[in-house]
N, C-alpha and C. Protein backbone atom coordinates (compact mmCIF):
# COMPACT_ATOMS: atom_id res chain seq x y z
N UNK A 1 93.60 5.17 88.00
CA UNK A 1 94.14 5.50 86.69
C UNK A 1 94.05 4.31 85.73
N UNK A 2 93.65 3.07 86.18
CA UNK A 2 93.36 2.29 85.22
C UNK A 2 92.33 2.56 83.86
N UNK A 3 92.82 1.94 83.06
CA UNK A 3 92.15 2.58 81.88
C UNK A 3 92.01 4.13 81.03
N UNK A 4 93.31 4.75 81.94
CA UNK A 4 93.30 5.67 81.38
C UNK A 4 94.26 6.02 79.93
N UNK A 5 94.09 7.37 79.36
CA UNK A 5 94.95 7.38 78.04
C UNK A 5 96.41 7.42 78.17
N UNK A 6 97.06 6.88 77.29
CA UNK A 6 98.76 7.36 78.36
C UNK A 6 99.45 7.67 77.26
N UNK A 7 100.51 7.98 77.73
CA UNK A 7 101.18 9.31 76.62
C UNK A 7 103.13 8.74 76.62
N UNK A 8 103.47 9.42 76.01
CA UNK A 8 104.74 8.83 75.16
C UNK A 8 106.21 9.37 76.76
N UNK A 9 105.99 10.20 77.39
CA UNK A 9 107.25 10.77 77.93
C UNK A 9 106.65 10.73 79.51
N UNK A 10 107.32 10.59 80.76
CA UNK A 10 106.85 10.60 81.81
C UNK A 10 106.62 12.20 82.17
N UNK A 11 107.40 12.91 81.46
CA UNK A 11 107.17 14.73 82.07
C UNK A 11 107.51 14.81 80.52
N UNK A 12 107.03 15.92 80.07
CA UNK A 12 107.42 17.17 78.99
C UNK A 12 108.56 17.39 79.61
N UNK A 13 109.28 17.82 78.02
CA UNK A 13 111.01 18.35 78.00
C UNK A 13 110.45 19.44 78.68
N UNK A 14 109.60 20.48 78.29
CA UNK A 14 109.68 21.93 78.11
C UNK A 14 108.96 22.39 79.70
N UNK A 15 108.38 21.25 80.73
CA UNK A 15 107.79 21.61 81.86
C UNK A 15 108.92 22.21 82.93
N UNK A 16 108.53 22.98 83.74
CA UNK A 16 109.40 23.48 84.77
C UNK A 16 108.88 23.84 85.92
N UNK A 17 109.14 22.75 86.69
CA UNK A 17 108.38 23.18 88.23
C UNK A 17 108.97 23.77 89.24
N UNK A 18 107.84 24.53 90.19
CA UNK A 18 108.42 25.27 91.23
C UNK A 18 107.55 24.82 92.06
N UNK A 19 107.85 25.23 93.32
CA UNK A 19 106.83 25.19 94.62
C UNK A 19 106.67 26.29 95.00
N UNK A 20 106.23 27.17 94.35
CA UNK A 20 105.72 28.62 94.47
C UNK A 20 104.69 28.73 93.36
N UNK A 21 103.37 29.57 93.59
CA UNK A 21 102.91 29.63 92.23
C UNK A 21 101.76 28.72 91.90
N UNK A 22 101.40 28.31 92.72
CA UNK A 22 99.83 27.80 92.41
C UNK A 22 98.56 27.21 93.60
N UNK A 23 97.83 26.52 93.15
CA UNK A 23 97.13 26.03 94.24
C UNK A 23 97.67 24.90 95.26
N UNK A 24 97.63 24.68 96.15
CA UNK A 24 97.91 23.36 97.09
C UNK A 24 97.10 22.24 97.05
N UNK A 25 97.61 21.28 96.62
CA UNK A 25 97.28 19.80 96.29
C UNK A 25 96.34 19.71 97.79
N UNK A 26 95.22 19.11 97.84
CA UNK A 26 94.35 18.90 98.51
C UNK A 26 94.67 17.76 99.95
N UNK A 27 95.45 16.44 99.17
CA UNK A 27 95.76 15.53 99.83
C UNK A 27 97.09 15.51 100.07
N UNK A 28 97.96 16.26 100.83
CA UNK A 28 99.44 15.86 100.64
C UNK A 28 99.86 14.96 100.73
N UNK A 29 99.53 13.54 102.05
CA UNK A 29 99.81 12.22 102.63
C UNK A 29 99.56 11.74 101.36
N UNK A 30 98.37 11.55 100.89
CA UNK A 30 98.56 10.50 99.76
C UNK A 30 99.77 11.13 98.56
N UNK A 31 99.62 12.31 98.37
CA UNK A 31 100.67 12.40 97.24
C UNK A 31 102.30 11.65 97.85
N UNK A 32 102.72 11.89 98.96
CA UNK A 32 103.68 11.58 99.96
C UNK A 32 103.96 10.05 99.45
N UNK A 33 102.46 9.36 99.63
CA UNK A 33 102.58 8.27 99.63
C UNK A 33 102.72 7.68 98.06
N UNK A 34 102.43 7.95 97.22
CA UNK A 34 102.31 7.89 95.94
C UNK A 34 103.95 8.04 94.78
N UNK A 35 104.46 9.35 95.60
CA UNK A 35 105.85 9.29 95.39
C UNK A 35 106.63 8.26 95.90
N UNK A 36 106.42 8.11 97.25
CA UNK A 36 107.18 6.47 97.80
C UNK A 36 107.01 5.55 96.67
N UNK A 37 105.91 5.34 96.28
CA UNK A 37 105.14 3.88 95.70
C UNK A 37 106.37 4.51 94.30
N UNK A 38 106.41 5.39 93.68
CA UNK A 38 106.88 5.51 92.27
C UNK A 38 108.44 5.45 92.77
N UNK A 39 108.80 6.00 93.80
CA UNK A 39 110.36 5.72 94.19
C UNK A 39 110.83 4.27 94.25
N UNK A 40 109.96 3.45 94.69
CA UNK A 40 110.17 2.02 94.68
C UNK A 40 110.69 1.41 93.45
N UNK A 41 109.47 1.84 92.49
CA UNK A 41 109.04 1.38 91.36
C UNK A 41 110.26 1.58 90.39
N UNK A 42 111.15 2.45 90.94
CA UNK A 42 112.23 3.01 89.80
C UNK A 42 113.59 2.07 89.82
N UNK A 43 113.45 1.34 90.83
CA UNK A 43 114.42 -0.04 90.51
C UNK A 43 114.36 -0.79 89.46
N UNK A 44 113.04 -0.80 89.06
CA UNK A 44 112.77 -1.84 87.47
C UNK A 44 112.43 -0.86 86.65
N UNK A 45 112.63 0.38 86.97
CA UNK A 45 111.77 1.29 85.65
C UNK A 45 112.71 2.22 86.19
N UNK A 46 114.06 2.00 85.65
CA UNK A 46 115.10 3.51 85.69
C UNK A 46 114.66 5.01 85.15
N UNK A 47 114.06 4.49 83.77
CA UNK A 47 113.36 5.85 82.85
C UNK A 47 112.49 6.82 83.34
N UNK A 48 111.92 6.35 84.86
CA UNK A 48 110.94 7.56 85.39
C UNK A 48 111.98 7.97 86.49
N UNK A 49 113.01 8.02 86.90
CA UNK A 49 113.84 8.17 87.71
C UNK A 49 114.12 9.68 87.92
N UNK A 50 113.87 10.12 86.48
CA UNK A 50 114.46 11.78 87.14
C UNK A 50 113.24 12.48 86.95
N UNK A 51 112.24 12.09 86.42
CA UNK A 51 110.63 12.77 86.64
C UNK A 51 110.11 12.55 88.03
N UNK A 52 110.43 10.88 88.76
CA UNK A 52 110.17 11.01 90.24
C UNK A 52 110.78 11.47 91.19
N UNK A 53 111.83 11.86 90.85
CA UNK A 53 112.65 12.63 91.80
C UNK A 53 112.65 14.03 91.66
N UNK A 54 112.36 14.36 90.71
CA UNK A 54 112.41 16.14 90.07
C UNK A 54 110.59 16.48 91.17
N UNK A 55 109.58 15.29 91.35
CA UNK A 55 108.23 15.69 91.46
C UNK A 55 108.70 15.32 93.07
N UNK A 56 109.43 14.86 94.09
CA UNK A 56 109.73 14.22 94.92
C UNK A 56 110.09 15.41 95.83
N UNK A 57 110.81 16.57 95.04
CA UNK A 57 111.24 17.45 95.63
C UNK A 57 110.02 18.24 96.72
N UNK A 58 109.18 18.27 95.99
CA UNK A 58 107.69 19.12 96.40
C UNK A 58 106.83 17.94 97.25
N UNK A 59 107.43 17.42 97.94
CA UNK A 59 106.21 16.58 99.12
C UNK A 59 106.28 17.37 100.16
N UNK A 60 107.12 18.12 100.63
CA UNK A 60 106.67 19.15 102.02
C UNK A 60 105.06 19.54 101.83
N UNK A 61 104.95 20.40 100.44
CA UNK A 61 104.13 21.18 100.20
C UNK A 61 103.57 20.84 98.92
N UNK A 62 102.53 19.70 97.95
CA UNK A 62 102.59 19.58 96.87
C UNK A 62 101.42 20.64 96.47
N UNK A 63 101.51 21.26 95.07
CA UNK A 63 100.58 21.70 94.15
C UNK A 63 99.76 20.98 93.69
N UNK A 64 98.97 22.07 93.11
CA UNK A 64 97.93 21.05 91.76
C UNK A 64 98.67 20.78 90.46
N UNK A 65 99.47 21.50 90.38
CA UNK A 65 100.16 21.39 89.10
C UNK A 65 101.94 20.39 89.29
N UNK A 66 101.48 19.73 90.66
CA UNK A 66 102.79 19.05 90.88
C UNK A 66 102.07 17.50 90.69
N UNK A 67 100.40 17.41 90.93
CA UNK A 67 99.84 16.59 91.34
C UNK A 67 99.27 15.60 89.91
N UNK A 68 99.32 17.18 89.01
CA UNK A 68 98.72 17.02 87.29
C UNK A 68 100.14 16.52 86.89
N UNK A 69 101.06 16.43 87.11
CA UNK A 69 102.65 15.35 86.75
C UNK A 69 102.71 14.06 87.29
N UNK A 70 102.36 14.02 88.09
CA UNK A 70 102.67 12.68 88.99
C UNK A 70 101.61 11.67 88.11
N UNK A 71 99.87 12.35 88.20
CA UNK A 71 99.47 11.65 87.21
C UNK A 71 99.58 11.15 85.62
N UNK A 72 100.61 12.36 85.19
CA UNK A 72 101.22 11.99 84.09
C UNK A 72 102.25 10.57 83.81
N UNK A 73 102.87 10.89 84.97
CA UNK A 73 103.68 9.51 84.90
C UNK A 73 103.48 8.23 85.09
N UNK A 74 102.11 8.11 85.78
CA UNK A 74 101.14 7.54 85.80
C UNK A 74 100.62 6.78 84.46
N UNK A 75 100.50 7.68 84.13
CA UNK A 75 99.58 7.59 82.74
C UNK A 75 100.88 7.25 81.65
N UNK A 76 102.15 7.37 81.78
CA UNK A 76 103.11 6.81 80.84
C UNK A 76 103.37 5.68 81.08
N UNK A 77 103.60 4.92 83.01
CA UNK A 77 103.34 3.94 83.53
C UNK A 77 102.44 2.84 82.92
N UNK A 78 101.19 3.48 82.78
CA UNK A 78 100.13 2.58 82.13
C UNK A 78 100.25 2.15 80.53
N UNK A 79 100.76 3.57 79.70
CA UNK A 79 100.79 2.81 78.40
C UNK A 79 102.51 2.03 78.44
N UNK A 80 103.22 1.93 79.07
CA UNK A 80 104.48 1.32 79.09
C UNK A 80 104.28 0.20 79.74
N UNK A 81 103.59 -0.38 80.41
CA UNK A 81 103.74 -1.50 81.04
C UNK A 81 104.43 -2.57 80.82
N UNK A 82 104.91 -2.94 78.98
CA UNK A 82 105.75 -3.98 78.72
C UNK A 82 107.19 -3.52 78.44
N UNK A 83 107.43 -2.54 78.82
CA UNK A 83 109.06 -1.86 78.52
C UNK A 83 109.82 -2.80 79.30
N UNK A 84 111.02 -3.09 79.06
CA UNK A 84 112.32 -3.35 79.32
C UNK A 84 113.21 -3.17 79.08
N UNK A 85 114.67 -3.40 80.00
CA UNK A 85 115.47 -3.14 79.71
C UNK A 85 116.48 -4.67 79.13
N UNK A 86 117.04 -4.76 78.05
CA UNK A 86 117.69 -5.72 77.73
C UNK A 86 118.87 -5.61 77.48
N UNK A 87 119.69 -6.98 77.75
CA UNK A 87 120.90 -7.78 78.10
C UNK A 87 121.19 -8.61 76.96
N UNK A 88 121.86 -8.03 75.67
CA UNK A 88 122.05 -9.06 74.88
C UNK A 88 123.85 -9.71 75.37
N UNK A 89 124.03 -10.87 74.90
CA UNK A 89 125.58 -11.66 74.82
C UNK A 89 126.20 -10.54 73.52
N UNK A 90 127.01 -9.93 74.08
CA UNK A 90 127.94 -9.57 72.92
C UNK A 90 129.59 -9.48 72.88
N UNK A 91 130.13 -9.57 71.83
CA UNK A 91 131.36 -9.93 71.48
C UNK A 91 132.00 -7.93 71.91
N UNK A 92 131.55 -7.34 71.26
CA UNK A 92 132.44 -5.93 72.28
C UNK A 92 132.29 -5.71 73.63
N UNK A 93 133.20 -5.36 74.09
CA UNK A 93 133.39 -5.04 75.42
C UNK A 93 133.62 -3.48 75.46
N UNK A 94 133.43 -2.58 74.48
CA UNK A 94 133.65 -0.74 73.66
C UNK A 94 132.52 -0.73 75.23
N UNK A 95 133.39 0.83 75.90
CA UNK A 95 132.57 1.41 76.75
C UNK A 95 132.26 2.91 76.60
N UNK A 96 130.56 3.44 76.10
CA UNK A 96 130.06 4.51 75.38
C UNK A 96 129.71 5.24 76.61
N UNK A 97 129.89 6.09 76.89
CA UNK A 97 129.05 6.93 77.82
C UNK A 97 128.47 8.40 77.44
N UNK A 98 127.58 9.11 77.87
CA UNK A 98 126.71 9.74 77.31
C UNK A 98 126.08 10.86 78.21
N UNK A 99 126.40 12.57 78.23
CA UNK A 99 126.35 13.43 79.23
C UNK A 99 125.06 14.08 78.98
N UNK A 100 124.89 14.40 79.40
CA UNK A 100 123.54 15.75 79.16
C UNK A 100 123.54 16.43 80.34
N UNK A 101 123.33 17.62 80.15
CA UNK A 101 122.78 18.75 81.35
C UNK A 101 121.60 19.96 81.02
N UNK A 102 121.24 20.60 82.04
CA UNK A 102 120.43 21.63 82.15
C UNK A 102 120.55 22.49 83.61
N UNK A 103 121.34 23.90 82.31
CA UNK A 103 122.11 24.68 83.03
C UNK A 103 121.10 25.21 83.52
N UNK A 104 121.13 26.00 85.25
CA UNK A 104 120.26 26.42 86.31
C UNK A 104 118.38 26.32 86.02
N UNK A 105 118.35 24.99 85.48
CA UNK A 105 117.20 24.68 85.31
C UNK A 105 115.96 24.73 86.07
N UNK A 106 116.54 24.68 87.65
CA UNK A 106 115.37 24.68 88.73
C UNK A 106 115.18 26.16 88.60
N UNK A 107 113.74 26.33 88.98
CA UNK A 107 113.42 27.56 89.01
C UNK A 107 113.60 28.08 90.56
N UNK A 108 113.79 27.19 91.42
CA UNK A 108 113.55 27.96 92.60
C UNK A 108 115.31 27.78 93.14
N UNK A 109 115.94 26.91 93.36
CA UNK A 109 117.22 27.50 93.63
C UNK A 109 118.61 27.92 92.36
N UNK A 110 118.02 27.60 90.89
CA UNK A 110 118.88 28.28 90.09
C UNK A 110 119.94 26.86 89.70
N UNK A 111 120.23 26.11 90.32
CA UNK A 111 121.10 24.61 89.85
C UNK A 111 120.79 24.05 89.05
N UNK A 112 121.96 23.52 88.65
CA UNK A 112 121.47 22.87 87.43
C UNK A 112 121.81 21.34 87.39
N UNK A 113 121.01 20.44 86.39
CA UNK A 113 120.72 18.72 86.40
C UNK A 113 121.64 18.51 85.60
N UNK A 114 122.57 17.25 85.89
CA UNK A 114 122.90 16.82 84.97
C UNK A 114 122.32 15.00 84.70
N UNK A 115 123.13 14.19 83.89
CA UNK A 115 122.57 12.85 83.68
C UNK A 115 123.82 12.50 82.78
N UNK A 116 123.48 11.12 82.88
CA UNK A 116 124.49 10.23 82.25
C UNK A 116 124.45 8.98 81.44
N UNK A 117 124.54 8.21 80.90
CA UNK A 117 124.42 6.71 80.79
C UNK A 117 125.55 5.92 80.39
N UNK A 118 125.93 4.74 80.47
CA UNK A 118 126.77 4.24 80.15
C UNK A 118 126.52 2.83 79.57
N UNK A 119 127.28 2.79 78.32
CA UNK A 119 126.43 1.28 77.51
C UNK A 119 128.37 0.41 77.44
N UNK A 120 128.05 -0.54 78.03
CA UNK A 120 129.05 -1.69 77.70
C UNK A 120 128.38 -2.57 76.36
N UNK A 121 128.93 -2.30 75.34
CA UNK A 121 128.84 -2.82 73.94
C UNK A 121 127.39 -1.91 73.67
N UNK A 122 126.18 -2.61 73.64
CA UNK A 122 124.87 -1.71 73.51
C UNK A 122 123.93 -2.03 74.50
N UNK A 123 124.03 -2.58 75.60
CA UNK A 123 123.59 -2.95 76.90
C UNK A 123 124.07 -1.78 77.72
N UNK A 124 122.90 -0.85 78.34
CA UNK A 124 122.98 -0.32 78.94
C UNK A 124 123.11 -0.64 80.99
N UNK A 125 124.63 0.20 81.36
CA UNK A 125 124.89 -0.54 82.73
C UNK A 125 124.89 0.43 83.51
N UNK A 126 124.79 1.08 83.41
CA UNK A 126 124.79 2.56 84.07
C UNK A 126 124.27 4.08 83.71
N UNK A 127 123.43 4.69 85.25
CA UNK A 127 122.87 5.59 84.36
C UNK A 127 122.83 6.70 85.44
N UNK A 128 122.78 7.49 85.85
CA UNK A 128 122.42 8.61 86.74
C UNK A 128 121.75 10.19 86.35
N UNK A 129 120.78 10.94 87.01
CA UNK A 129 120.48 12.04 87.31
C UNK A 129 120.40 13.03 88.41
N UNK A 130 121.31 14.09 88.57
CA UNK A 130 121.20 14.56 89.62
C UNK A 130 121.32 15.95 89.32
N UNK A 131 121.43 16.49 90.83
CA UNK A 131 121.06 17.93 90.80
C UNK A 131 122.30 18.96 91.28
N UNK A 132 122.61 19.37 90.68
CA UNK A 132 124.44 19.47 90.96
C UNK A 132 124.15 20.21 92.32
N UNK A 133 125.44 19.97 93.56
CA UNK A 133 125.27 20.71 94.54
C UNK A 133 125.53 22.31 94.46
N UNK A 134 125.92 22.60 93.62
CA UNK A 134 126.41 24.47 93.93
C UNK A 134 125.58 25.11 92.51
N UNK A 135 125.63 26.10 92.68
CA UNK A 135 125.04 27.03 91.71
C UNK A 135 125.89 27.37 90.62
N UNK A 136 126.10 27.13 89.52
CA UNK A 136 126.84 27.27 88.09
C UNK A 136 127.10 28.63 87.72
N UNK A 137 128.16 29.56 87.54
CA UNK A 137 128.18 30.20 86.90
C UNK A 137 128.31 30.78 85.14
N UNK A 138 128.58 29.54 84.66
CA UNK A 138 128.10 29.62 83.02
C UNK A 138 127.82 28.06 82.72
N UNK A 139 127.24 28.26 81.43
CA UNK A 139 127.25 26.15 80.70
C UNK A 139 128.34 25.46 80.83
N UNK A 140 129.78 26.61 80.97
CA UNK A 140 130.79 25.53 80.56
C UNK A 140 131.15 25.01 82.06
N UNK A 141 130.68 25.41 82.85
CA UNK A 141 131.03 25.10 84.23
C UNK A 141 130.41 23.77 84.37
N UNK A 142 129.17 24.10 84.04
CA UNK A 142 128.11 22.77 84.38
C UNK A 142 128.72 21.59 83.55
N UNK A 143 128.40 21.74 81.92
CA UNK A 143 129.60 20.86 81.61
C UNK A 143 130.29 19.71 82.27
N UNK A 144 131.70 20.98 82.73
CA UNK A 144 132.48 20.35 82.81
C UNK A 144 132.29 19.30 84.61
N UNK A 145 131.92 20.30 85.50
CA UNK A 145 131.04 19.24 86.39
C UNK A 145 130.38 17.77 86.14
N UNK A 146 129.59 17.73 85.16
CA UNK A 146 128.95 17.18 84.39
C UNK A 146 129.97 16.11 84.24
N UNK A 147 130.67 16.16 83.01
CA UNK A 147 131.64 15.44 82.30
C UNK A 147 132.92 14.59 83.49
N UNK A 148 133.34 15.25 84.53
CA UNK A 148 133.66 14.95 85.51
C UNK A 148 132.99 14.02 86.24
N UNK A 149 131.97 13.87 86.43
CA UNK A 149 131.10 13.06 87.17
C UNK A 149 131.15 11.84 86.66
N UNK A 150 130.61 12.16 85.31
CA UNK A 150 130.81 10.75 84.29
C UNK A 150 132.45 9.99 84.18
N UNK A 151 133.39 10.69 84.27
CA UNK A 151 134.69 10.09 83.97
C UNK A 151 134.79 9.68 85.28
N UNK A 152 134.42 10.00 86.39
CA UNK A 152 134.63 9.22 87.49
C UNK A 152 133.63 7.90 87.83
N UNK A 153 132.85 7.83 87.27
CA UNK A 153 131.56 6.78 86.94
C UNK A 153 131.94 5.63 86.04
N UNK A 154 133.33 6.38 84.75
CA UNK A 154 133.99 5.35 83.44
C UNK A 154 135.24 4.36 84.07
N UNK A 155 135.54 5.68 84.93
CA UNK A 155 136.84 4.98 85.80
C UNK A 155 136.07 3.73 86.54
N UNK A 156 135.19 3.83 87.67
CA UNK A 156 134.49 2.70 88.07
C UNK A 156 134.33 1.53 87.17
N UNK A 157 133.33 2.00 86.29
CA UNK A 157 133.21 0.80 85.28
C UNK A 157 134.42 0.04 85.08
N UNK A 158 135.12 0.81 84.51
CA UNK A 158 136.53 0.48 84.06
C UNK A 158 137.28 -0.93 85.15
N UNK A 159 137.70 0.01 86.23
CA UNK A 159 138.08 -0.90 87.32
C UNK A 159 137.32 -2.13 87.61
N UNK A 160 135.91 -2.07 87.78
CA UNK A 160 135.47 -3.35 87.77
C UNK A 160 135.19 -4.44 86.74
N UNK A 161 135.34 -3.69 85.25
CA UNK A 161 135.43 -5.28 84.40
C UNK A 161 136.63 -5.40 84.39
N UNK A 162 138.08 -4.36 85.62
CA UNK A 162 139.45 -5.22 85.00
C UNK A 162 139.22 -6.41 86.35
N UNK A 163 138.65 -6.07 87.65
CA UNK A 163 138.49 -6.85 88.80
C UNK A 163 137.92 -8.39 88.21
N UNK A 164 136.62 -8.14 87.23
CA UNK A 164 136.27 -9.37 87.01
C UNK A 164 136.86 -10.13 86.03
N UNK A 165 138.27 -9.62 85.15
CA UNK A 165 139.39 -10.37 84.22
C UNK A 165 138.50 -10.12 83.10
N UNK A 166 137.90 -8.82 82.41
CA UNK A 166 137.22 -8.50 81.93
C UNK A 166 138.18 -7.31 80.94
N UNK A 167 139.00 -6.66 81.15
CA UNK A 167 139.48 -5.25 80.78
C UNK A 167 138.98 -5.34 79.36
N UNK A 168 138.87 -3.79 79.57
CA UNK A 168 138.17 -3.27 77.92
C UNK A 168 139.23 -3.03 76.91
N UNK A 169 139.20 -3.94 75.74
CA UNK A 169 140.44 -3.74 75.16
C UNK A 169 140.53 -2.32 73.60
N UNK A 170 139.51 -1.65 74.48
CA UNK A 170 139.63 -0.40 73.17
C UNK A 170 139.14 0.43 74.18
N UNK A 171 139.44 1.41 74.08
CA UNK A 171 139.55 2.98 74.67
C UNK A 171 138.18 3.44 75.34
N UNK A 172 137.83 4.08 76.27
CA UNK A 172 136.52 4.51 76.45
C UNK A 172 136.17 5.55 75.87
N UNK A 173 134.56 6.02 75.50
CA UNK A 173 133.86 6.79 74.81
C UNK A 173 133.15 7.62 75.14
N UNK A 174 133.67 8.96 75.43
CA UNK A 174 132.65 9.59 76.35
C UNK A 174 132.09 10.55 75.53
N UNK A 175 130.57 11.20 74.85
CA UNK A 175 130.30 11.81 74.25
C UNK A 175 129.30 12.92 75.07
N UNK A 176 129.31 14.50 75.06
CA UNK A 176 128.88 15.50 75.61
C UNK A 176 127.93 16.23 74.94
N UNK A 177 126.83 16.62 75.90
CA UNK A 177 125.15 17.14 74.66
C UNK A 177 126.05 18.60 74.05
N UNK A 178 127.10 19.31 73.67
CA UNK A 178 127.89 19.94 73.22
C UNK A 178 128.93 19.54 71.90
């Protein structure tokens, strides 16, 4: 993939994969192996984190159209190469946190993703995506799952800048894609 064109997002918002529904990826081991290599990789590159794990799901059995993503991220990999994440010194200690979900988004068991982030002043310290364990019966369920997750994630934060003689001396901020 060197030298190839690379593109702005590691997956399209609007893509939705299944493992039903198309051709079978030719090489599975290497795809196997390829997801390892990008699972690694997501210690210094948080931002492909829920595209490699959303494509991670399908290594039993990968597609061609699981195989045409992986090279996508690839190809965002390549034009991103100087991204970082930065650590400025700042005078607030304000803790923002930040929900999003997607209600029964998987196509094949119906669950739905949520995600999170959390910025101490504008330094981002925390971030997660996952795949909720049970099946949702409306948005507000997921939600509030959702929002739950994160307040138990604020509480953490919380507790550990009071451990390091740190406490946040203004209120926490939790804002919901609602």
């Amino acid at each position: 993939m060197v030298g190839c064109t690379s593109c702005h997002t590691p997956l399209p918002s609007t893509v939705k994969l299944s493992a039903f529904g198309g051709a079978k990826f030719h090489d599975p081991a290497f795809y196997r192996s390829l997801i390892g290599s990008l699972q690694y990789l997501t210690i210094t590159r948080p931002e492909i984190s829920f595209s490699v794990h959303k494509l991670a799901q399908f290594v039993q059995t990968p597609l061609e159209c699981h195989w045409k993503m992986v090279k996508r991220v690839l190809r965002y990999l390549s034009g991103t190469a100087n991204y970082q994440l930065h650590l400025k010194k700042e005078n607030s200690m304000s803790i923002i946190a930040y929900s999003d979900l997607d209600w029964g988004g998987d196509l094949d068991d119906r669950k739905s993703t949520n995600g999170y982030c959390v910025f101490l002043g504008s330094n981002l310290v925390s971030w997660a995506s996952r795949k909720q364990t049970a099946v949702a019966r409306s948005s507000i369920e997921t939600k509030y799952r959702s929002m739950a997750d994160l307040v138990a994630e604020l509480i953490w934060v919380n507790n550990l800048l009071c451990e390091l003689q740190f406490p946040p001396k203004e209120s926490l901020i939790l804002y919901c894609d609602n």
